[in-house]
Protein backbone atom coordinates (compact mmCIF):
# COMPACT_ATOMS: atom_id res chain seq x y z
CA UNK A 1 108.46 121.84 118.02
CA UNK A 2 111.08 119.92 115.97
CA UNK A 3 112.01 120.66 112.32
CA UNK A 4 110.00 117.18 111.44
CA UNK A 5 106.93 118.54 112.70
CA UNK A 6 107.70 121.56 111.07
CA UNK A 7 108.45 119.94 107.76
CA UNK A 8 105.50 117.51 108.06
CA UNK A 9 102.67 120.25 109.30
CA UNK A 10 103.65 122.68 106.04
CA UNK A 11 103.73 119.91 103.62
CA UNK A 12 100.17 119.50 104.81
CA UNK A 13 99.60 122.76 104.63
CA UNK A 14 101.05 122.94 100.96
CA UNK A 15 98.68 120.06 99.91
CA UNK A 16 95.56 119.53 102.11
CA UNK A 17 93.54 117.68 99.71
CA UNK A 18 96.64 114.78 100.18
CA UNK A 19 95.75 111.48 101.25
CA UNK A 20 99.40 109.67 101.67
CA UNK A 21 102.82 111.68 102.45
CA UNK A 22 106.01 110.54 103.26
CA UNK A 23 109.30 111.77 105.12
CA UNK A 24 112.55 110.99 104.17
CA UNK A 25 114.81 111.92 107.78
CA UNK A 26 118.22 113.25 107.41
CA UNK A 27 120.87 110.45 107.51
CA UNK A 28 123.75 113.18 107.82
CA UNK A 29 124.10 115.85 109.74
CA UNK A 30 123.45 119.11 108.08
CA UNK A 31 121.03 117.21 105.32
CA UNK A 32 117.68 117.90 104.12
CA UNK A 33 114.32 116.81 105.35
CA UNK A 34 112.68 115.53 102.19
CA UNK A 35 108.64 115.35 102.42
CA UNK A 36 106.06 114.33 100.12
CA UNK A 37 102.17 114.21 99.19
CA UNK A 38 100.73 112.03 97.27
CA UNK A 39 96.64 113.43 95.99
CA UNK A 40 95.13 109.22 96.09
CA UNK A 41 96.52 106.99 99.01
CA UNK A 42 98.35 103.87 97.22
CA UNK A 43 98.99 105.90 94.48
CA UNK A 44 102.41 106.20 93.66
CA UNK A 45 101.95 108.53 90.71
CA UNK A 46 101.36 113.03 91.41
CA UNK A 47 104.18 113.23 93.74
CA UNK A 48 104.74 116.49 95.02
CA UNK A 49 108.10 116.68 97.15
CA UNK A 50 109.18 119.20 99.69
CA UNK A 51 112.73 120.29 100.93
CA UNK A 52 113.27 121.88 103.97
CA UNK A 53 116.00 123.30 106.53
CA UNK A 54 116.93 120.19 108.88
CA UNK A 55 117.48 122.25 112.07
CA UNK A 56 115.00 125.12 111.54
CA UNK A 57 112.57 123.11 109.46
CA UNK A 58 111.68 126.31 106.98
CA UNK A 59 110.60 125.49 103.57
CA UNK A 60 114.35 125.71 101.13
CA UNK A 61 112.23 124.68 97.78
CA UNK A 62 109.49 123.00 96.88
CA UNK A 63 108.30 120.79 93.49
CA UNK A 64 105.22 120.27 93.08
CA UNK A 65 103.57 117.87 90.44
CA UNK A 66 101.76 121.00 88.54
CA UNK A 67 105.06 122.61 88.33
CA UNK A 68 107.06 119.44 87.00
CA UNK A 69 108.78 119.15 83.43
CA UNK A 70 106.64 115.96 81.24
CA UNK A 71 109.57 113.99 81.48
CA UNK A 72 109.61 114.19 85.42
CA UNK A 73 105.98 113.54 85.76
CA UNK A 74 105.99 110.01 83.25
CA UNK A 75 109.50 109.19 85.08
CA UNK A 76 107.19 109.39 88.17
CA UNK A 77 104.19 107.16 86.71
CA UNK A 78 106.73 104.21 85.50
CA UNK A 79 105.14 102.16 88.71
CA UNK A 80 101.63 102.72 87.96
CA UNK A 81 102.03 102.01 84.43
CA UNK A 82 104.36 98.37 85.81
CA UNK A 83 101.53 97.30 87.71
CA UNK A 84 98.87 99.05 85.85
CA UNK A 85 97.18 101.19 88.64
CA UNK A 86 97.31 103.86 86.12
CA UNK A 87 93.79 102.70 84.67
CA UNK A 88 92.59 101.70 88.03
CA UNK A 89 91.08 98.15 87.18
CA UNK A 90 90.83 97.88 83.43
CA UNK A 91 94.68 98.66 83.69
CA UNK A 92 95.21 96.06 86.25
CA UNK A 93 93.62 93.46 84.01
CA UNK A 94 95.34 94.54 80.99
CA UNK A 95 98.84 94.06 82.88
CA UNK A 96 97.39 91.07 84.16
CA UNK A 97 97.05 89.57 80.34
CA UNK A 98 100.03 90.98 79.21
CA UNK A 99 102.48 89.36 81.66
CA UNK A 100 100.28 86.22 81.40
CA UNK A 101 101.50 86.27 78.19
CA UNK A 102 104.74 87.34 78.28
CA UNK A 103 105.42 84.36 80.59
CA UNK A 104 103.69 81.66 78.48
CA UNK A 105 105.89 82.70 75.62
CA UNK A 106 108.85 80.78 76.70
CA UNK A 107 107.28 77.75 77.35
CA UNK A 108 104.78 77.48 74.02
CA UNK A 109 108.42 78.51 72.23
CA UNK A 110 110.12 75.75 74.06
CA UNK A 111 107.17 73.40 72.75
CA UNK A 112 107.39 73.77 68.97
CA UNK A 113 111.21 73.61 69.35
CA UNK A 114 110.97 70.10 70.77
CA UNK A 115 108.27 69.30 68.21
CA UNK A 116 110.26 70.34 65.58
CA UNK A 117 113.34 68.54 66.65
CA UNK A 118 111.06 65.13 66.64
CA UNK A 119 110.48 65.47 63.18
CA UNK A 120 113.79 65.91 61.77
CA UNK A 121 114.65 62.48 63.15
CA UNK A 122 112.30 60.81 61.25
């Protein structure tokens, strides 16, 4: 069996309840196999990641998202809070109306400025 397998089957193991995971392959020789699990699939938020041995495919160290510092785990949520998965649809709408708005700025900005330079002329 190669270290991949390996590496994939005991993330797995280490998170069964996982719907998405990932594998980052070693670009180097003598690199790390990075894994990952995430608990909801399209869900880029709860990461837990998993290093292992690239030629033997033992577990070196893992992180798990229980384990991780506050600062890691927001750092982690910064796309779900962008596109507003992190309240599943009311969060999606609310990013929706926000960067409606944030884009209509400029132009209702741009329209009083031109109004205003009409009645200076006067």
């Amino acid at each position: 069996m190669l270290a991949i397998d390996r590496a994939f089957i005991e993330t797995m193991k280490q998170q069964p309840k996982a719907e998405m995971f990932f594998i980052i392959l070693p670009q180097n020789k003598g690199d790390i196999i990075n894994t990952g699990a995430y608990p909801h699939t399209l869900r880029f938020d709860h990461q837990s990641n998993y290093y292992f041995h690239p030629s033997s495919g033992k577990l070196i160290q893992s992180d798990p998202y229980d384990k991780k510092s506050l600062g890691l785990q927001v750092v982690e949520m910064n796309y779900g809070i962008h596109t507003g998965q992190i309240l599943d649809l009311p969060g999606k709408i609310i990013a929706f109306t926000v960067s409606l708005i944030a884009s209509a700025l400029p132009v209702t900005g741009f329209i009083i400025w031109f109004g205003r330079r009409k009645k200076f002329k006067k």
